[in-house]
N, C-alpha and C. Protein backbone atom coordinates (compact mmCIF):
# COMPACT_ATOMS: atom_id res chain seq x y z
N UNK A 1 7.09 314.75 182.49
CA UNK A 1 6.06 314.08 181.73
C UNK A 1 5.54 315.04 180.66
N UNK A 2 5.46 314.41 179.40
CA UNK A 2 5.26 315.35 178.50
C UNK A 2 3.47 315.61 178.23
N UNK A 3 3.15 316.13 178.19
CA UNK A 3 1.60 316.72 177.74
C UNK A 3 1.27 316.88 176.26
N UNK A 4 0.43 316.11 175.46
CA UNK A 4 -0.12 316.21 174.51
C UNK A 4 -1.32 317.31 174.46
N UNK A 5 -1.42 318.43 173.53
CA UNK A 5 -2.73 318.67 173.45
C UNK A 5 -3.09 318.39 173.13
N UNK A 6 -5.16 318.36 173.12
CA UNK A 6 -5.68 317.76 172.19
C UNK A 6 -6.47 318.91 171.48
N UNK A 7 -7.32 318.16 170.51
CA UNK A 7 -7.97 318.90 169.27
C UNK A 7 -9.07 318.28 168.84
N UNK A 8 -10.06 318.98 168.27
CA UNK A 8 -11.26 318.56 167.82
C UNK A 8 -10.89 318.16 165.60
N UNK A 9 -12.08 317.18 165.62
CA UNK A 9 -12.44 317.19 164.41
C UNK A 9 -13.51 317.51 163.92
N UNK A 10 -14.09 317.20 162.73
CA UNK A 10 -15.55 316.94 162.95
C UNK A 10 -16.43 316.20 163.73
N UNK A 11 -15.71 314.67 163.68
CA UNK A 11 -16.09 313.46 163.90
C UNK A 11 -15.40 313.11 165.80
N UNK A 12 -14.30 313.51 166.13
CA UNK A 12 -13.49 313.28 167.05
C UNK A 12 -13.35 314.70 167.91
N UNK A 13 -12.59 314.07 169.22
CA UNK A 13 -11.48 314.99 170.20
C UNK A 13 -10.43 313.66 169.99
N UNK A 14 -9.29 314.38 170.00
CA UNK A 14 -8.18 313.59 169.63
C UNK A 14 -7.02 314.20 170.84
N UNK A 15 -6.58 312.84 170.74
CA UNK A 15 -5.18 313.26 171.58
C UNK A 15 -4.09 312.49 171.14
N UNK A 16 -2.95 313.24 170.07
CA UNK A 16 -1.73 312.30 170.05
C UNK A 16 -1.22 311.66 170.67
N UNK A 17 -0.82 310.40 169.83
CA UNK A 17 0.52 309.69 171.05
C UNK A 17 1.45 310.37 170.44
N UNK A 18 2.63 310.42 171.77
CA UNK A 18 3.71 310.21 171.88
C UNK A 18 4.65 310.06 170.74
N UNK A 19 4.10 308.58 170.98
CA UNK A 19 4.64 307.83 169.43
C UNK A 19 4.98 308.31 167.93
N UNK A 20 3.99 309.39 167.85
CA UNK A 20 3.42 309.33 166.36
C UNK A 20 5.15 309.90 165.74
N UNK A 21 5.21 309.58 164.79
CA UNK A 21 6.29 309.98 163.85
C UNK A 21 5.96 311.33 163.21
N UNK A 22 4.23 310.92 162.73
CA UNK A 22 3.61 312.59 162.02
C UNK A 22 2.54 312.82 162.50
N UNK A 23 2.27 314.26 163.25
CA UNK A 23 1.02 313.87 163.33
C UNK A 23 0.57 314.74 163.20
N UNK A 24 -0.35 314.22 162.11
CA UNK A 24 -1.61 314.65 161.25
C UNK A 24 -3.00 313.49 160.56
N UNK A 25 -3.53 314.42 160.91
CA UNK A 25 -4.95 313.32 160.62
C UNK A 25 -4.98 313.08 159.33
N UNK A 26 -4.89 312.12 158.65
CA UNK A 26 -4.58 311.45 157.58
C UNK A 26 -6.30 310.94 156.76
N UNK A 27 -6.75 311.09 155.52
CA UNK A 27 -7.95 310.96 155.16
C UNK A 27 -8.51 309.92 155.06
N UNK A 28 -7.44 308.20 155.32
CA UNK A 28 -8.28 307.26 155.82
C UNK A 28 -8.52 307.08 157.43
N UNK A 29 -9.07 306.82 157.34
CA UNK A 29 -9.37 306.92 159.34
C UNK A 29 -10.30 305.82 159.27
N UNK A 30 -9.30 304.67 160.73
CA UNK A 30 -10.65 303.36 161.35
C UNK A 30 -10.48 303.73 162.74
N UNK A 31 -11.28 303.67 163.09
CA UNK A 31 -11.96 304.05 164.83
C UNK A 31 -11.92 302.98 165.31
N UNK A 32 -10.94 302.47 166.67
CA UNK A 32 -11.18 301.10 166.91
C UNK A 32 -11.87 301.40 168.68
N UNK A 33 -12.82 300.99 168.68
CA UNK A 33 -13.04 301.12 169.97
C UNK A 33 -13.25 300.53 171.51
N UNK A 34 -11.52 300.03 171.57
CA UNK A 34 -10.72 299.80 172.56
C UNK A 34 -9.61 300.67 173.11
N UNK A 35 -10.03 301.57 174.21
CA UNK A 35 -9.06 302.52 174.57
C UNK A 35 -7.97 302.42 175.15
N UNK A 36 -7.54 301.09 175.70
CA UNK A 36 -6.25 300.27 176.47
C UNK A 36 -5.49 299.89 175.70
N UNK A 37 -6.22 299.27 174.68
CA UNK A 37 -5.10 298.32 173.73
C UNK A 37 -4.01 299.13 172.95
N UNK A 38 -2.95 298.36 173.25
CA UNK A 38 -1.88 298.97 172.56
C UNK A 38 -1.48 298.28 170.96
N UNK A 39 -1.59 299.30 170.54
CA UNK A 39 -1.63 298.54 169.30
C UNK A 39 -0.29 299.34 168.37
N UNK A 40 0.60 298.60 168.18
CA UNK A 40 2.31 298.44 167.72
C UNK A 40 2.08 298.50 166.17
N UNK A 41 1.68 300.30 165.44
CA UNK A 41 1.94 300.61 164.24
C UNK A 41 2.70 299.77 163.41
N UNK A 42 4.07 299.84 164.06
CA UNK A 42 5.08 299.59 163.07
C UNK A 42 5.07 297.99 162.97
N UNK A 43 4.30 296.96 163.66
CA UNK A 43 4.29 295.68 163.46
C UNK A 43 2.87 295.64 162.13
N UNK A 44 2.75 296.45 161.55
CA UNK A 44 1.49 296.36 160.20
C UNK A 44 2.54 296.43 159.21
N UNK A 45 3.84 296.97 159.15
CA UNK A 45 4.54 297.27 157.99
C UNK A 45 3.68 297.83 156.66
N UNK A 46 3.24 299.39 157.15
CA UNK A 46 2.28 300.10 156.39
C UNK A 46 3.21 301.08 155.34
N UNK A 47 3.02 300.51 154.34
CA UNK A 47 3.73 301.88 152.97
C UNK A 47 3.51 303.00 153.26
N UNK A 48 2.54 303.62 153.66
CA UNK A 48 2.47 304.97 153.77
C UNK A 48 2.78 305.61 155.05
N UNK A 49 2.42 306.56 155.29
CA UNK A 49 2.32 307.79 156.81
C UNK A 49 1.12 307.32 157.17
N UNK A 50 1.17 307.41 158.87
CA UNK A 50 0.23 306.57 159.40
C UNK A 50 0.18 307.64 160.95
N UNK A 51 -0.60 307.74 161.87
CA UNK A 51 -0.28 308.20 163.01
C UNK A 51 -1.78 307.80 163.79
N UNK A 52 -1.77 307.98 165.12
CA UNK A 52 -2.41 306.98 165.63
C UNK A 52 -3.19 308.15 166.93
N UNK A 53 -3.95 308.09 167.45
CA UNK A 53 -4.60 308.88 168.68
C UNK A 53 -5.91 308.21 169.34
N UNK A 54 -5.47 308.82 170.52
CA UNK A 54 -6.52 308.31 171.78
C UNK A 54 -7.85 309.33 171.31
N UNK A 55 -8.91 308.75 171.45
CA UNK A 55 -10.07 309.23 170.93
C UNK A 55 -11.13 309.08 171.41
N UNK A 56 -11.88 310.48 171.23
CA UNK A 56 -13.69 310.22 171.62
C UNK A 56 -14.38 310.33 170.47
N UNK A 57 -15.14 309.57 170.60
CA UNK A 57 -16.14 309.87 169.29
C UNK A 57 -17.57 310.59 169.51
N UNK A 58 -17.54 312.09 168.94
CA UNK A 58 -18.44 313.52 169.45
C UNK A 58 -19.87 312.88 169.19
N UNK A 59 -19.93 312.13 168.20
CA UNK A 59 -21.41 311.64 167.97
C UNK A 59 -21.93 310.68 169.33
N UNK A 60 -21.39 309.75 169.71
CA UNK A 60 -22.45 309.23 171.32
C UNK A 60 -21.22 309.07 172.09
N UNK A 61 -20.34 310.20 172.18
CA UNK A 61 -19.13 309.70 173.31
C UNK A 61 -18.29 308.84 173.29
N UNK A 62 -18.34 307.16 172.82
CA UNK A 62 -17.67 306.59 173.06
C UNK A 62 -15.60 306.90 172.91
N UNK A 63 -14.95 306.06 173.72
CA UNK A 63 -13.60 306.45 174.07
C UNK A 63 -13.31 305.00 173.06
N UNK A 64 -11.77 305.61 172.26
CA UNK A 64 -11.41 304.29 171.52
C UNK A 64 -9.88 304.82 170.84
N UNK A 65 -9.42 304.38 170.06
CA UNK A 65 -8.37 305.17 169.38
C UNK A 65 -8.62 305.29 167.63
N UNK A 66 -8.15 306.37 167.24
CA UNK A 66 -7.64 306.59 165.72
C UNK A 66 -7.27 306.33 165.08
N UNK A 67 -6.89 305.41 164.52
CA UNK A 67 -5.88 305.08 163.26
C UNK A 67 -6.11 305.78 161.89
N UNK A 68 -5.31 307.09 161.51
CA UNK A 68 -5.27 307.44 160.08
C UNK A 68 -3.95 307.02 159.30
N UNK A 69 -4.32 306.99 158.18
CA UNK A 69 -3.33 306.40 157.25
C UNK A 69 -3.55 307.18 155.86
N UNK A 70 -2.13 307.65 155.31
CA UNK A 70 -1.92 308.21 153.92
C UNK A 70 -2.56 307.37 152.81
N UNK A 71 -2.20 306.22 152.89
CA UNK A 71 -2.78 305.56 151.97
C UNK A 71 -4.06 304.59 152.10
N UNK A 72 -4.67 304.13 151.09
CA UNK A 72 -6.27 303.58 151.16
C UNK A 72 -6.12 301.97 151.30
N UNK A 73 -4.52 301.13 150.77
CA UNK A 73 -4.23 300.10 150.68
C UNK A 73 -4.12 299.74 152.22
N UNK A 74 -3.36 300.73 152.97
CA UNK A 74 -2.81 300.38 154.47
C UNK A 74 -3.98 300.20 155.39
N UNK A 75 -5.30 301.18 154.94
CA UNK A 75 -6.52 301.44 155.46
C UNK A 75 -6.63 299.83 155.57
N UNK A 76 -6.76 299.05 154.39
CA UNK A 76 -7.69 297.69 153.90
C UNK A 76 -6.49 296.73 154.61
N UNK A 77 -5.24 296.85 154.98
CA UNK A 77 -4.40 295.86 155.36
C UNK A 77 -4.30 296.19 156.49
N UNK A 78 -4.86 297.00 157.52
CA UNK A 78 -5.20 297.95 158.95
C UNK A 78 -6.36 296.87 159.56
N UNK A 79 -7.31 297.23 158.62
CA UNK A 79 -8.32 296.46 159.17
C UNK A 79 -8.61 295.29 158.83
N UNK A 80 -7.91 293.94 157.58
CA UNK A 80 -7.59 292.77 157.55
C UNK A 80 -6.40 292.31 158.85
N UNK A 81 -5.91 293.13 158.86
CA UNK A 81 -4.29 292.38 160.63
C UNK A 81 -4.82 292.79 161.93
N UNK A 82 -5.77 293.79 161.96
CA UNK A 82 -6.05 294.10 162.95
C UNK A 82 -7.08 292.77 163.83
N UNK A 83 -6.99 292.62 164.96
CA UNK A 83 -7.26 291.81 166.26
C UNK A 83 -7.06 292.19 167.59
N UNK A 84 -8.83 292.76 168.26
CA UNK A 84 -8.28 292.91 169.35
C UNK A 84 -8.01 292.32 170.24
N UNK A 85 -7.63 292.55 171.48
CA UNK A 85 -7.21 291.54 172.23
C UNK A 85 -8.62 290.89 173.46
């Protein structure tokens, strides 16, 4: 079983998935805060670099995940497709 480390931000403790293709925290960032849901990147068909992490948020704790994205368009078409479950 493989082990992710994790890492602080300003805003976050982060823990990569697996998944990620790149991972690096990317300068759009939406915080969704549902920590179960699996949510299938590659079904957004996003133009840019995108990578995704399990997350706390340092300001009142809450647990949720990361979504950063290279570009500002994918940001606005991230959070128009997005639905949680």
């Amino acid at each position: 079983m493989a082990t992710a480390k994790s890492f602080e931000t300003p805003d976050f403790k982060l823990f990569p998935s697996p998944r990620n293709v790149h991972r690096v925290v990317f300068e759009h960032q939406v915080f969704v805060p549902h920590p179960y849901m699996l949510i299938d990147m590659e079904s957004y068909y996003l133009k840019g670099r995108y990578s995704l992490f399990a997350a706390c948020r340092l300001a009142d704790g809450k647990m949720g995940q990361l979504v950063t994205l290279e570009d500002d368009a994918d940001e606005t078409k991230f959070k128009a497709k997005f639905v949680p479950d």
